[in-house]
PDB file of N, CA and C in Angstrom:
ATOM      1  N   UNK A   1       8.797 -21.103   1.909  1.00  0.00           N
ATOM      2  CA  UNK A   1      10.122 -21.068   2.474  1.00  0.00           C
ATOM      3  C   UNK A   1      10.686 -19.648   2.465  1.00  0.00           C
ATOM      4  N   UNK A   2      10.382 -18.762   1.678  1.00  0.00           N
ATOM      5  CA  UNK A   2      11.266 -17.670   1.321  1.00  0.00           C
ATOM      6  C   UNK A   2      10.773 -16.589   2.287  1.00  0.00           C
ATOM      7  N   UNK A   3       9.136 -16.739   2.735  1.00  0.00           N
ATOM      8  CA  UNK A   3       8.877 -16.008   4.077  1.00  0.00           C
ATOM      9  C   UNK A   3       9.379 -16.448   5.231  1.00  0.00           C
ATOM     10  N   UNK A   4       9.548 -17.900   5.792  1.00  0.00           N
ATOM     11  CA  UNK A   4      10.517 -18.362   6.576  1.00  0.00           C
ATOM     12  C   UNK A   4      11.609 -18.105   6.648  1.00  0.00           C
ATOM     13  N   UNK A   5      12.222 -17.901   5.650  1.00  0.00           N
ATOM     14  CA  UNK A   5      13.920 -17.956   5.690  1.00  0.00           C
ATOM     15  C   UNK A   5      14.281 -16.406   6.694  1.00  0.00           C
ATOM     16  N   UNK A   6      13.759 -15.658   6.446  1.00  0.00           N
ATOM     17  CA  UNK A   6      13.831 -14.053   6.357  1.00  0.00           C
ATOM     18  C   UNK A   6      13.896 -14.492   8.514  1.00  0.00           C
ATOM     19  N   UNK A   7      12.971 -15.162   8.795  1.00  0.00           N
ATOM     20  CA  UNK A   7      13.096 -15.586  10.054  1.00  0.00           C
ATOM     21  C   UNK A   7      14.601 -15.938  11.160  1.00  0.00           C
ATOM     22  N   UNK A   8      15.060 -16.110  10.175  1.00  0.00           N
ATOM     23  CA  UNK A   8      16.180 -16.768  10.013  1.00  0.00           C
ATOM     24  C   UNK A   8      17.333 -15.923  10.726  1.00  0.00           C
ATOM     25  N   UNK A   9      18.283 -15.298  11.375  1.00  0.00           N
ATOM     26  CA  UNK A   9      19.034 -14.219  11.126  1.00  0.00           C
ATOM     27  C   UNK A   9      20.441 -14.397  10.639  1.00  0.00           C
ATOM     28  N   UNK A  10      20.901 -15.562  10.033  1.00  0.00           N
ATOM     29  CA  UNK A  10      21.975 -15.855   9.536  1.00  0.00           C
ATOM     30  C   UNK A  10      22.115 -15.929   7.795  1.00  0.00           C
ATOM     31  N   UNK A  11      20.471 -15.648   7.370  1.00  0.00           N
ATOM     32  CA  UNK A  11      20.183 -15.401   5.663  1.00  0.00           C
ATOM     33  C   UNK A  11      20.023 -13.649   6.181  1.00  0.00           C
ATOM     34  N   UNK A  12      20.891 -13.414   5.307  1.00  0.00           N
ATOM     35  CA  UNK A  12      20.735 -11.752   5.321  1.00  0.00           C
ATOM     36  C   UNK A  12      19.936 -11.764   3.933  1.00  0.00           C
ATOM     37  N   UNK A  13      19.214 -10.251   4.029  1.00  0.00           N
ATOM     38  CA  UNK A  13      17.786 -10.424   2.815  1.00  0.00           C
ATOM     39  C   UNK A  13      18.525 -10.419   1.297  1.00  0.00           C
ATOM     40  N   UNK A  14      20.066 -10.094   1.171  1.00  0.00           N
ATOM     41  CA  UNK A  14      20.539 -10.685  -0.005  1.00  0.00           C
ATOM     42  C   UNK A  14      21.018 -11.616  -0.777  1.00  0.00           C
ATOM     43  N   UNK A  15      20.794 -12.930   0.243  1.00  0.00           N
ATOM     44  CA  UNK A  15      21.032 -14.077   0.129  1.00  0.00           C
ATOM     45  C   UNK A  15      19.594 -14.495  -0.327  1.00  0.00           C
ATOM     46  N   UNK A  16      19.010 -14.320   0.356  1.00  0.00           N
ATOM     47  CA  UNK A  16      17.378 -14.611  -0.002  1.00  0.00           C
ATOM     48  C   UNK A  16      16.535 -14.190  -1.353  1.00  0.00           C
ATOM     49  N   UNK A  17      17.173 -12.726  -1.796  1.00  0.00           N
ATOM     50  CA  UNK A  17      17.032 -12.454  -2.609  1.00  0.00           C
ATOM     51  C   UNK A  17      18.010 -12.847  -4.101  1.00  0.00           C
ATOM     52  N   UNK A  18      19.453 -13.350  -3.844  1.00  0.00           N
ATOM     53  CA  UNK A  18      19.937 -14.198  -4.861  1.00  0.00           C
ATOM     54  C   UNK A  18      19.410 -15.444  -4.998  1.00  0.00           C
ATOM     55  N   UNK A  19      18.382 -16.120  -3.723  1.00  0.00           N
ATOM     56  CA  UNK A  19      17.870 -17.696  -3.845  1.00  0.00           C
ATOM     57  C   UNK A  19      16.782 -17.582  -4.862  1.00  0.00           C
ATOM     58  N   UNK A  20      15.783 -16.108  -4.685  1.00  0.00           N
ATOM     59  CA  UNK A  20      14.586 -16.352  -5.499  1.00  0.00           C
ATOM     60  C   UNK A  20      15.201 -16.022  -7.191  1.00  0.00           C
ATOM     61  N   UNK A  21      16.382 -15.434  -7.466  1.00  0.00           N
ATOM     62  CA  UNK A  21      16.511 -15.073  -8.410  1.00  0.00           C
ATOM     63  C   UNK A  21      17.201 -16.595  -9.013  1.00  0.00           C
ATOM     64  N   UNK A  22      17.699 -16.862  -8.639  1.00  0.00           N
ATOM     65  CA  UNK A  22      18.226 -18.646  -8.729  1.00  0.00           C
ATOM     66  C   UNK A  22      17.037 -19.559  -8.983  1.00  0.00           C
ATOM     67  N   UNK A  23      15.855 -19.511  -8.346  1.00  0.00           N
ATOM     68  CA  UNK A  23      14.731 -20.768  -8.600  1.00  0.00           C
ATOM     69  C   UNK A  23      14.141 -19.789  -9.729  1.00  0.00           C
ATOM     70  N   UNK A  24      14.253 -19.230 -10.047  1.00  0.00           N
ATOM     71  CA  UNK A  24      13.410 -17.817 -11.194  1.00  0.00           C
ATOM     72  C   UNK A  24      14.393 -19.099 -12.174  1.00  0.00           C
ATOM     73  N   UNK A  25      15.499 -18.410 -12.469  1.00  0.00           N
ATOM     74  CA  UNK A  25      16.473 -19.326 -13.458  1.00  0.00           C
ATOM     75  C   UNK A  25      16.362 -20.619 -13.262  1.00  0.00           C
ATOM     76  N   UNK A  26      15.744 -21.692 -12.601  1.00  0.00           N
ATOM     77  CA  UNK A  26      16.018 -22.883 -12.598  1.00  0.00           C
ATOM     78  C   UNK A  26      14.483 -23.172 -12.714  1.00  0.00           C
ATOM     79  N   UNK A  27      13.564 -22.597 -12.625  1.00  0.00           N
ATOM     80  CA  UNK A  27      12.379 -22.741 -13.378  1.00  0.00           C
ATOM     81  C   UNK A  27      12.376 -22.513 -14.536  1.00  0.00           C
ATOM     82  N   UNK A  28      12.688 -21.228 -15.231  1.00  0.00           N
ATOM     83  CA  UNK A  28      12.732 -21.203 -16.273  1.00  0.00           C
ATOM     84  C   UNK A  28      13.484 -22.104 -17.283  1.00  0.00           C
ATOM     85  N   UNK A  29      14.432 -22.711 -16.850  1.00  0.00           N
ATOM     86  CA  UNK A  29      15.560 -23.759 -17.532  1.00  0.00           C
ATOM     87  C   UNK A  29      15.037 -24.877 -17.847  1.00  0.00           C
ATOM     88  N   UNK A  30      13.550 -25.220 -16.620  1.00  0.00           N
ATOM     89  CA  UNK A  30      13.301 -26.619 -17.033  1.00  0.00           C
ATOM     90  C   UNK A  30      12.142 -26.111 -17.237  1.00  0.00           C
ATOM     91  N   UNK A  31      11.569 -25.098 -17.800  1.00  0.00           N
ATOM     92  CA  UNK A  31      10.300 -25.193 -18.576  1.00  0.00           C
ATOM     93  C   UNK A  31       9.402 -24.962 -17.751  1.00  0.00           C
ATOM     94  N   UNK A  32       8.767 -24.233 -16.364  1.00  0.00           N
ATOM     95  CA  UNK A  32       7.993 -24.072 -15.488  1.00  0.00           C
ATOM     96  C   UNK A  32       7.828 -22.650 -16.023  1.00  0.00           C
ATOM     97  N   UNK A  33       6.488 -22.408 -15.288  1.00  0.00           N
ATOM     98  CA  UNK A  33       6.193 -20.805 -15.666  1.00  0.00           C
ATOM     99  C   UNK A  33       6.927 -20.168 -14.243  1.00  0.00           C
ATOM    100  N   UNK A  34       6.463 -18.695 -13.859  1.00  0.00           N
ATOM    101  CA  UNK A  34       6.890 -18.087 -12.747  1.00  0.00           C
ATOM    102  C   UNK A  34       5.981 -18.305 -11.966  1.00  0.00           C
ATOM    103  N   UNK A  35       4.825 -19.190 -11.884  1.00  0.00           N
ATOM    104  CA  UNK A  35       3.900 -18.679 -10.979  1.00  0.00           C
ATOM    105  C   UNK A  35       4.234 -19.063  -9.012  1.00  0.00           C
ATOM    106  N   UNK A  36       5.024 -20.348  -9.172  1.00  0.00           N
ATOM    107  CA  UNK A  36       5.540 -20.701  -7.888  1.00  0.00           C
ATOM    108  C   UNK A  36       6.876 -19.408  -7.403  1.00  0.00           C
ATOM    109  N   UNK A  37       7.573 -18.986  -8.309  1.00  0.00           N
ATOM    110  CA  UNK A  37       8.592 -18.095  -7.921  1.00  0.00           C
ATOM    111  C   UNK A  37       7.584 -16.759  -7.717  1.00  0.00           C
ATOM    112  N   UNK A  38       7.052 -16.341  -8.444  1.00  0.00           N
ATOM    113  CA  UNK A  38       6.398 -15.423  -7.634  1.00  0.00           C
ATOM    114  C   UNK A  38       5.627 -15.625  -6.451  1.00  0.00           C
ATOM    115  N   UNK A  39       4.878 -16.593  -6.181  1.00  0.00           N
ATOM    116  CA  UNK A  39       4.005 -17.015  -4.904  1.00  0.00           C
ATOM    117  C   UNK A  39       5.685 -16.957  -3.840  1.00  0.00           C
ATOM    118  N   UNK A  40       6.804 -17.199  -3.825  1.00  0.00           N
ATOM    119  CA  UNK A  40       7.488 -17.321  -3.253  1.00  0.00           C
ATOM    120  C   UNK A  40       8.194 -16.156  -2.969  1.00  0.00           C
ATOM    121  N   UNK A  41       8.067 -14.850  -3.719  1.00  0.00           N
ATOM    122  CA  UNK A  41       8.790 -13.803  -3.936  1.00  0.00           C
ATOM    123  C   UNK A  41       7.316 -13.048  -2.900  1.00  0.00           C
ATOM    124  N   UNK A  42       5.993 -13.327  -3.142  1.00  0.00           N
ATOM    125  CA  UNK A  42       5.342 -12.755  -1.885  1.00  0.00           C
ATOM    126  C   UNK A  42       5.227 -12.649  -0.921  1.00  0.00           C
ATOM    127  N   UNK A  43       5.848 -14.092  -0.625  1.00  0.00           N
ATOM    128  CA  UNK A  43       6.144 -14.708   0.821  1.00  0.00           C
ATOM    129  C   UNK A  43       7.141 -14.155   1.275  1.00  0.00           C
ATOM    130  N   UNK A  44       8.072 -13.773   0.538  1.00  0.00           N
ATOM    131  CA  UNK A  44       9.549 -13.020   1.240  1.00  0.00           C
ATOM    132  C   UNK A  44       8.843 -11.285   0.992  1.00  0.00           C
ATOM    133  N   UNK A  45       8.313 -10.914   0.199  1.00  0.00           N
ATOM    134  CA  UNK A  45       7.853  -9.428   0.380  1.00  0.00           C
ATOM    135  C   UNK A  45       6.990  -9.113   1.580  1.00  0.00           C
ATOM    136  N   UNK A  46       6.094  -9.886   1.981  1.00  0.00           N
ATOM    137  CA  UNK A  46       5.157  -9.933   2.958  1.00  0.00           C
ATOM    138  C   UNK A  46       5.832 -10.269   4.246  1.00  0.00           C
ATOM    139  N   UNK A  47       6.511 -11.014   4.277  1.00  0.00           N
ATOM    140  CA  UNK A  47       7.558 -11.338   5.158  1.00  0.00           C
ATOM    141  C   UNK A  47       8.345  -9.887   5.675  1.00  0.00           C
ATOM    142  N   UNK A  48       8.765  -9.159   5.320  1.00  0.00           N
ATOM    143  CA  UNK A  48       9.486  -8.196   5.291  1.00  0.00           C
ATOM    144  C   UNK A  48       9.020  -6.628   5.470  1.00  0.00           C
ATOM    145  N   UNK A  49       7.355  -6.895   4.655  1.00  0.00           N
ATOM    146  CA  UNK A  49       6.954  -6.061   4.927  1.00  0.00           C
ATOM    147  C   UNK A  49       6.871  -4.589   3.793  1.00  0.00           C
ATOM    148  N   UNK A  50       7.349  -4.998   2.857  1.00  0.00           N
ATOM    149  CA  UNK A  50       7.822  -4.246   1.641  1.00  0.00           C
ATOM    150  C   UNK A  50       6.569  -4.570   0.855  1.00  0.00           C
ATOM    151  N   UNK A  51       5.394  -3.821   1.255  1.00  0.00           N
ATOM    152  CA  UNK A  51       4.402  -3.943   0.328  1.00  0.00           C
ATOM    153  C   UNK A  51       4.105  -3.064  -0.991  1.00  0.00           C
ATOM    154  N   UNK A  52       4.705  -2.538  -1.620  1.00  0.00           N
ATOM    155  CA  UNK A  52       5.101  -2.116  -3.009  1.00  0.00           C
ATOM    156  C   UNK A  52       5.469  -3.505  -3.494  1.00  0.00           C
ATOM    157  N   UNK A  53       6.659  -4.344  -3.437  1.00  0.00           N
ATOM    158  CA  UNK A  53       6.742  -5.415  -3.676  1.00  0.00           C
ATOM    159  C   UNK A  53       6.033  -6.762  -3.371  1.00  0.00           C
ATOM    160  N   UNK A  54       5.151  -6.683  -2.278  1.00  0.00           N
ATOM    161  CA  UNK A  54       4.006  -7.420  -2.421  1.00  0.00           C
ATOM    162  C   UNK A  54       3.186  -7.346  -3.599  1.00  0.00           C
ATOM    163  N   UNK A  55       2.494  -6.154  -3.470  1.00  0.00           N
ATOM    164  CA  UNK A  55       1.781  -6.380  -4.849  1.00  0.00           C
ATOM    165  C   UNK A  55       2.147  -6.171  -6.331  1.00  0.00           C
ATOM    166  N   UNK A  56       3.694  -6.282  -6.406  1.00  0.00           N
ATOM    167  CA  UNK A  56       3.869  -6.670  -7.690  1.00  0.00           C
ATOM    168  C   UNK A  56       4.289  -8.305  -7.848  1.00  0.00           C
ATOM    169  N   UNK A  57       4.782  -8.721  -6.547  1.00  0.00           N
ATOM    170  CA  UNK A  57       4.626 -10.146  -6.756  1.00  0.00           C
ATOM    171  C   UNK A  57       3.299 -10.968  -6.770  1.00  0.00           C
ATOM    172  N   UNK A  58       2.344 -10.369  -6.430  1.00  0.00           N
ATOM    173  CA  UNK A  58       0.659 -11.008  -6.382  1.00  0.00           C
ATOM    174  C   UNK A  58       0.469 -11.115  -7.930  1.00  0.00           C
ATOM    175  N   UNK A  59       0.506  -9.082  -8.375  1.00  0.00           N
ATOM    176  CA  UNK A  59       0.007  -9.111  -9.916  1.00  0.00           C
ATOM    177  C   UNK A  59       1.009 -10.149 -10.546  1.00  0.00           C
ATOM    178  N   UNK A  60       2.344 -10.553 -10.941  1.00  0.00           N
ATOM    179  CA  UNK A  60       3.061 -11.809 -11.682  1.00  0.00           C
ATOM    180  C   UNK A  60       2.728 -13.064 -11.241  1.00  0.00           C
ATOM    181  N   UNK A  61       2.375 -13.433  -9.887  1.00  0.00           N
ATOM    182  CA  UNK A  61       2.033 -14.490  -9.090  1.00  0.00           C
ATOM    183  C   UNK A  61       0.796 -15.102 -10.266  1.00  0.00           C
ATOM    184  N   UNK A  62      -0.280 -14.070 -10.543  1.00  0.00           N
ATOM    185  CA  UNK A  62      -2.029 -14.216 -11.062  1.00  0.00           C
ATOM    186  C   UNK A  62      -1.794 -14.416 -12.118  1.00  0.00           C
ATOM    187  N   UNK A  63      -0.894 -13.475 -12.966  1.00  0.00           N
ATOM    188  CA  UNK A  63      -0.833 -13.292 -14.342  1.00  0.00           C
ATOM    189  C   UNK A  63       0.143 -14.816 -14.761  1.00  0.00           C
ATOM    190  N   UNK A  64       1.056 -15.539 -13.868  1.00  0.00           N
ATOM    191  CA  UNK A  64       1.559 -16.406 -14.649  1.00  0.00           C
ATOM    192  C   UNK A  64       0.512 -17.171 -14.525  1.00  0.00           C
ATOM    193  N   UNK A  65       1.140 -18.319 -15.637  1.00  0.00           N
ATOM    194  CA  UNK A  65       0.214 -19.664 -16.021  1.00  0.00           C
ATOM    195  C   UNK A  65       0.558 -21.055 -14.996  1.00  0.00           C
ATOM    196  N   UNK A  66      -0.480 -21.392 -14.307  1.00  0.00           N
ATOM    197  CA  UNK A  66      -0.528 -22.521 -13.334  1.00  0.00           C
ATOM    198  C   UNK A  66       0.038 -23.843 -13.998  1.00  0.00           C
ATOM    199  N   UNK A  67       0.742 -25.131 -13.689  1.00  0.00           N
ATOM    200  CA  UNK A  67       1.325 -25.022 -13.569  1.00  0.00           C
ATOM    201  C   UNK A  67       1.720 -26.618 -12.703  1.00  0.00           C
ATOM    202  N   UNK A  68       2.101 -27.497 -13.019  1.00  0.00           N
ATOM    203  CA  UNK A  68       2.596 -28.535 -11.558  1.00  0.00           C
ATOM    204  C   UNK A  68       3.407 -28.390 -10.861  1.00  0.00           C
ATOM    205  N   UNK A  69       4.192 -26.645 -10.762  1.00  0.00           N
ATOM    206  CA  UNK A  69       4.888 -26.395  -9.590  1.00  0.00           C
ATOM    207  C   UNK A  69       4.081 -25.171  -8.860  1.00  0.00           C
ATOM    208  N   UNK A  70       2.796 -25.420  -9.275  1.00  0.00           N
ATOM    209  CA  UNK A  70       2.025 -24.167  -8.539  1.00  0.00           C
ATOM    210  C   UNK A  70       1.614 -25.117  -7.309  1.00  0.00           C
ATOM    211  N   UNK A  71       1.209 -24.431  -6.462  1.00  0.00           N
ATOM    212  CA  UNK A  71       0.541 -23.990  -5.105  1.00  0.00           C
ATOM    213  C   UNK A  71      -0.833 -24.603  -5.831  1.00  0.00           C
ATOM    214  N   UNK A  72      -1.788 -25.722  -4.818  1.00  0.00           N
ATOM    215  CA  UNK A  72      -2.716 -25.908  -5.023  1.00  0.00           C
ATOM    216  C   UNK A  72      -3.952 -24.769  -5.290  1.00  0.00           C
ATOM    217  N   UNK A  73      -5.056 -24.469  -6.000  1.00  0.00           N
ATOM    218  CA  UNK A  73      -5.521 -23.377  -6.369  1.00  0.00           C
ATOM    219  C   UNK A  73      -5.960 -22.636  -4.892  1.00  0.00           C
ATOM    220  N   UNK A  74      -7.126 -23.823  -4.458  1.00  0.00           N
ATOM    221  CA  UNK A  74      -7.560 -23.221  -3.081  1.00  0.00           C
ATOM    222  C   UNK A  74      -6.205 -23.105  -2.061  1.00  0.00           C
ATOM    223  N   UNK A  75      -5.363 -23.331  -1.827  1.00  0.00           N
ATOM    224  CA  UNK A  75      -4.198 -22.769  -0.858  1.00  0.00           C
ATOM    225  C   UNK A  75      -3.479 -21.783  -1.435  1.00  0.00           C
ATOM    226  N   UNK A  76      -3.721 -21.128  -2.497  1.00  0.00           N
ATOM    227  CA  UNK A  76      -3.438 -20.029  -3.364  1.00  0.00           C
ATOM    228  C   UNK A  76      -4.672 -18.812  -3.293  1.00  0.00           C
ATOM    229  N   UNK A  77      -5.566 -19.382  -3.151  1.00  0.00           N
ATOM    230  CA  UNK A  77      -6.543 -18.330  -2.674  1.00  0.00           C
ATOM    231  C   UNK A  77      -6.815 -18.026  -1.237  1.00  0.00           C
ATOM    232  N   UNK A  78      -7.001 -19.308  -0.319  1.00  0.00           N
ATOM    233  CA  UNK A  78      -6.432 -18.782   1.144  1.00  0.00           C
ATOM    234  C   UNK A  78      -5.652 -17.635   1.417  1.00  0.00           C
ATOM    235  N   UNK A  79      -4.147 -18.192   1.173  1.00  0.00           N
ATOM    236  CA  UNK A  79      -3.373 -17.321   1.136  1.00  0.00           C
ATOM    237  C   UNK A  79      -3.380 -15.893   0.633  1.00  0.00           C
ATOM    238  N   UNK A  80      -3.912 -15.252  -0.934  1.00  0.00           N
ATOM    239  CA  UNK A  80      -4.201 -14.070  -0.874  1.00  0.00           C
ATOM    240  C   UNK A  80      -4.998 -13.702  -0.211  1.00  0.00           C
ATOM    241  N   UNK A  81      -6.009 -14.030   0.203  1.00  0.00           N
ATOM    242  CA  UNK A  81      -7.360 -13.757   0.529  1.00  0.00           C
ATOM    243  C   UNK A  81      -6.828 -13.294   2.575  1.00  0.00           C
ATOM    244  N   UNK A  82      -6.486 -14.321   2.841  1.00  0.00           N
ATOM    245  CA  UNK A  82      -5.548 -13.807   4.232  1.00  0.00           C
ATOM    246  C   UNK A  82      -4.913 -12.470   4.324  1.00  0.00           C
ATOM    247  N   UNK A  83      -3.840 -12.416   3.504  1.00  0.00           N
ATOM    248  CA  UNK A  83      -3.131 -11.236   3.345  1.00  0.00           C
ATOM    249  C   UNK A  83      -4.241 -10.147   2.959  1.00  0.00           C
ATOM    250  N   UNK A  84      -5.156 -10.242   2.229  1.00  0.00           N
ATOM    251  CA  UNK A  84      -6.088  -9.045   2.233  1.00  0.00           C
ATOM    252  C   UNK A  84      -6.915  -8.514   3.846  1.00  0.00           C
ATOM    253  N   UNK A  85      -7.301  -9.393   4.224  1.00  0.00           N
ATOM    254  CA  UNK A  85      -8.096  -9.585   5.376  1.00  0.00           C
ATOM    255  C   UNK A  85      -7.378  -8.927   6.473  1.00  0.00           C
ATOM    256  N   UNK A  86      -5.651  -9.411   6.332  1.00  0.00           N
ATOM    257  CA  UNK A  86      -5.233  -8.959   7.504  1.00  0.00           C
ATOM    258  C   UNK A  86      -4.532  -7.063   7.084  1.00  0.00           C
ATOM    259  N   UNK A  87      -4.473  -7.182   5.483  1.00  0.00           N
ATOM    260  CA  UNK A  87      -4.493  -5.401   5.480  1.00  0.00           C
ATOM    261  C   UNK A  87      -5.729  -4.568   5.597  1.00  0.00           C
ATOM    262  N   UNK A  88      -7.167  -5.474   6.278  1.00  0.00           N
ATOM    263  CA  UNK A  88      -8.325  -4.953   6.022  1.00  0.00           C
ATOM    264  C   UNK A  88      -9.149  -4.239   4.802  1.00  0.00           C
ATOM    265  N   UNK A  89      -8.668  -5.117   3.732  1.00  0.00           N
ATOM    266  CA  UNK A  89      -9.261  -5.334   3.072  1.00  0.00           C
ATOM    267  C   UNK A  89     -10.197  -6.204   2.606  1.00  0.00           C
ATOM    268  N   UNK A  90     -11.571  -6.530   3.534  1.00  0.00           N
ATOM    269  CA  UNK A  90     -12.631  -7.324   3.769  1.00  0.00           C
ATOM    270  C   UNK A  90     -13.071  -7.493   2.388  1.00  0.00           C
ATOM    271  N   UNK A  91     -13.677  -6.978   1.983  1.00  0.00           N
ATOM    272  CA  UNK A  91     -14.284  -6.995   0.663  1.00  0.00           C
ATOM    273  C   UNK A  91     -13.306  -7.640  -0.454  1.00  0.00           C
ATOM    274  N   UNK A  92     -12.264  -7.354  -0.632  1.00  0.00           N
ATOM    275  CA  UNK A  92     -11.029  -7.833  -1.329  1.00  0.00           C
ATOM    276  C   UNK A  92     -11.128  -9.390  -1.196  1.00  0.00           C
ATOM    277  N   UNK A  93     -10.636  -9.589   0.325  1.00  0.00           N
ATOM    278  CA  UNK A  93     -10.689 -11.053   1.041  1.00  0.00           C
ATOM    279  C   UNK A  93     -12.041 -11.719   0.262  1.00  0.00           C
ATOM    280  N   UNK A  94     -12.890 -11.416   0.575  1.00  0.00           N
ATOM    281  CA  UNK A  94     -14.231 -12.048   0.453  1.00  0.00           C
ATOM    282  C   UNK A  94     -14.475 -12.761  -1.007  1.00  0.00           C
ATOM    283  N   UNK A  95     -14.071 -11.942  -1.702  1.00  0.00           N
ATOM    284  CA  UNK A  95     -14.213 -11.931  -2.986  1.00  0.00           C
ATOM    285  C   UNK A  95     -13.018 -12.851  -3.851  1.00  0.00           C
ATOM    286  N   UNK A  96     -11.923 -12.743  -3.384  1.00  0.00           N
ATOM    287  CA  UNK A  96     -10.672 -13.653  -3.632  1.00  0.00           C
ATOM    288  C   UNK A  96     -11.088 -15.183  -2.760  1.00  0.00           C
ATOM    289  N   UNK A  97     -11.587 -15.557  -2.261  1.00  0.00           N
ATOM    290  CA  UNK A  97     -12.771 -16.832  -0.894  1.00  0.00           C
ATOM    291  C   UNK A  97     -13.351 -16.942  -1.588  1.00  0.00           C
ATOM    292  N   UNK A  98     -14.180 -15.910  -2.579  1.00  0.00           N
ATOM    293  CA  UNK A  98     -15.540 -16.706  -2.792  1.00  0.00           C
ATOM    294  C   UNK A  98     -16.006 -18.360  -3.610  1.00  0.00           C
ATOM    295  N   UNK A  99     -14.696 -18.397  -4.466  1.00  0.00           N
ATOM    296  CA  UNK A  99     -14.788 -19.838  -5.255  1.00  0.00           C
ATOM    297  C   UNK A  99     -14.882 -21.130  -4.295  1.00  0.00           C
ATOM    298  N   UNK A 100     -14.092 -21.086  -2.864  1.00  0.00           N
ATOM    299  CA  UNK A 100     -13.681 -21.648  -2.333  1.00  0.00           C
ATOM    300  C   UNK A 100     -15.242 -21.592  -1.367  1.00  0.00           C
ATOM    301  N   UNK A 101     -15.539 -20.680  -1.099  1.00  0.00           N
ATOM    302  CA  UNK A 101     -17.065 -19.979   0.079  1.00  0.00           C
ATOM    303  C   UNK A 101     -17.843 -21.168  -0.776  1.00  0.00           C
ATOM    304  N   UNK A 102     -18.091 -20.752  -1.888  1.00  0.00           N
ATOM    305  CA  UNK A 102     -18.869 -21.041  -2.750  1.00  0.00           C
ATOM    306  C   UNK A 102     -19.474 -22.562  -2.808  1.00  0.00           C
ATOM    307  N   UNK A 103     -18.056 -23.377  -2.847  1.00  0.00           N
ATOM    308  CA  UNK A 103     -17.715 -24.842  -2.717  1.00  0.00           C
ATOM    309  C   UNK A 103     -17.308 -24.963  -3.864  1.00  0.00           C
ATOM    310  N   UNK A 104     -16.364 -24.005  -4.782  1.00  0.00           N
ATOM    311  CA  UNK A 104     -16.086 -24.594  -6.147  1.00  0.00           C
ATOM    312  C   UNK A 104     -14.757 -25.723  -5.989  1.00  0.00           C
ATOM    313  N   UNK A 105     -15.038 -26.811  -6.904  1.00  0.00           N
ATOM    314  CA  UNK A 105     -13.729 -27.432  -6.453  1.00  0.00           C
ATOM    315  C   UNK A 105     -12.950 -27.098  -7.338  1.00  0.00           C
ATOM    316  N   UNK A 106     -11.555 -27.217  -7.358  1.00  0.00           N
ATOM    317  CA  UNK A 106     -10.549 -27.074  -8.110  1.00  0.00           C
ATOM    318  C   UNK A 106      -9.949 -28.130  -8.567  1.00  0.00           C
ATOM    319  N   UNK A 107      -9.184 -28.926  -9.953  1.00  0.00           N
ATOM    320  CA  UNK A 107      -8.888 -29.680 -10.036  1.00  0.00           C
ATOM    321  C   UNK A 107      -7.282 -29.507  -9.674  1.00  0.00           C
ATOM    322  N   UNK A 108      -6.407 -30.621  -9.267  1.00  0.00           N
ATOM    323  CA  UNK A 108      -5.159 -30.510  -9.310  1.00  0.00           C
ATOM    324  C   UNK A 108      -4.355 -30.328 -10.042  1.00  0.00           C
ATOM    325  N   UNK A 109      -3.424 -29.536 -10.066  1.00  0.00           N
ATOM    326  CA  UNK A 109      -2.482 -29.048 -11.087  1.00  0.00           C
ATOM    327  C   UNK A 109      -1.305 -29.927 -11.125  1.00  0.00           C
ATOM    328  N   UNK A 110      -1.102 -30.287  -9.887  1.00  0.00           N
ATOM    329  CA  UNK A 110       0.301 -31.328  -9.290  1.00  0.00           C
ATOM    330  C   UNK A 110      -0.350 -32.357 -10.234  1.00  0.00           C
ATOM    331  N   UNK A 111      -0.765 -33.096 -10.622  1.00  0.00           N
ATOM    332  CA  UNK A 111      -1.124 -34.156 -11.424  1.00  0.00           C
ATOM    333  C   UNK A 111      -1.839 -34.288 -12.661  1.00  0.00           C
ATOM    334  N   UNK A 112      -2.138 -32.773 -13.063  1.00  0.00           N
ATOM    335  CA  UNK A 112      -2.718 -33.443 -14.421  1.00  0.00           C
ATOM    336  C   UNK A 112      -1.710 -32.375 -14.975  1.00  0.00           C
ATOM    337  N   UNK A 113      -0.489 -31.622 -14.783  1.00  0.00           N
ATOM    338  CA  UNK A 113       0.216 -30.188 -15.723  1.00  0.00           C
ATOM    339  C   UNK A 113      -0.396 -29.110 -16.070  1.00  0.00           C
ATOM    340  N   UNK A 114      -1.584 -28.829 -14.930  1.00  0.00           N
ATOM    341  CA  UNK A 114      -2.384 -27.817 -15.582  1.00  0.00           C
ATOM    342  C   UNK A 114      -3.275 -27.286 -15.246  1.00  0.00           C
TER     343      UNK A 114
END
């Protein structure tokens, strides 16, 4: 949503940016890690185009702990793996794919907390 919104021209980017700081606090309140607020804080950096802040929302995105408000694993690796590909970074891409290339499955996080 937070790369969508930016679409938008009636969310100016400081509204957008008080929303992610709001689900930051309302994750944290009920006990979620950051890893969905950051996946969401990439989507509005990438969105925008502010790649300094892309990749500090990737590195917090990785480093938090997954999660039943995370992003399924493989649609979490798509997704970086895209964004590499399309800064031509092939090798990057490839390598962030490969679990998925591979056929590794992932178990769900939405249903088991973890």
């Amino acid at each position: 949503m937070a790369g969508r919104i930016v679409e938008s021209p009636e969310f100016p980017l400081t509204a957008v940016d008080r929303w992610l700081a709001d689900m930051e606090r309302r994750y944290r309140l009920a006990g979620y890690s950051e890893r969905a607020v950051r996946q969401a804080a990439f989507h509005l950096a990438d969105a925008t185009g502010d790649d300094p802040r892309v990749e500090r929302a990737m590195a917090g995105w990785a480093a938090a702990p997954r999660d039943r408000m995370s992003d399924c694993h493989a649609c979490e690796i798509n997704t970086q793996g895209r964004h590499r590909a399309r800064k031509g970074q092939d090798a990057e891409a490839i390598e962030i794919w490969q679990p998925v290339l591979a056929g590794t499955s992932f178990p769900s996080t939405r249903s088991s907390g973890g």
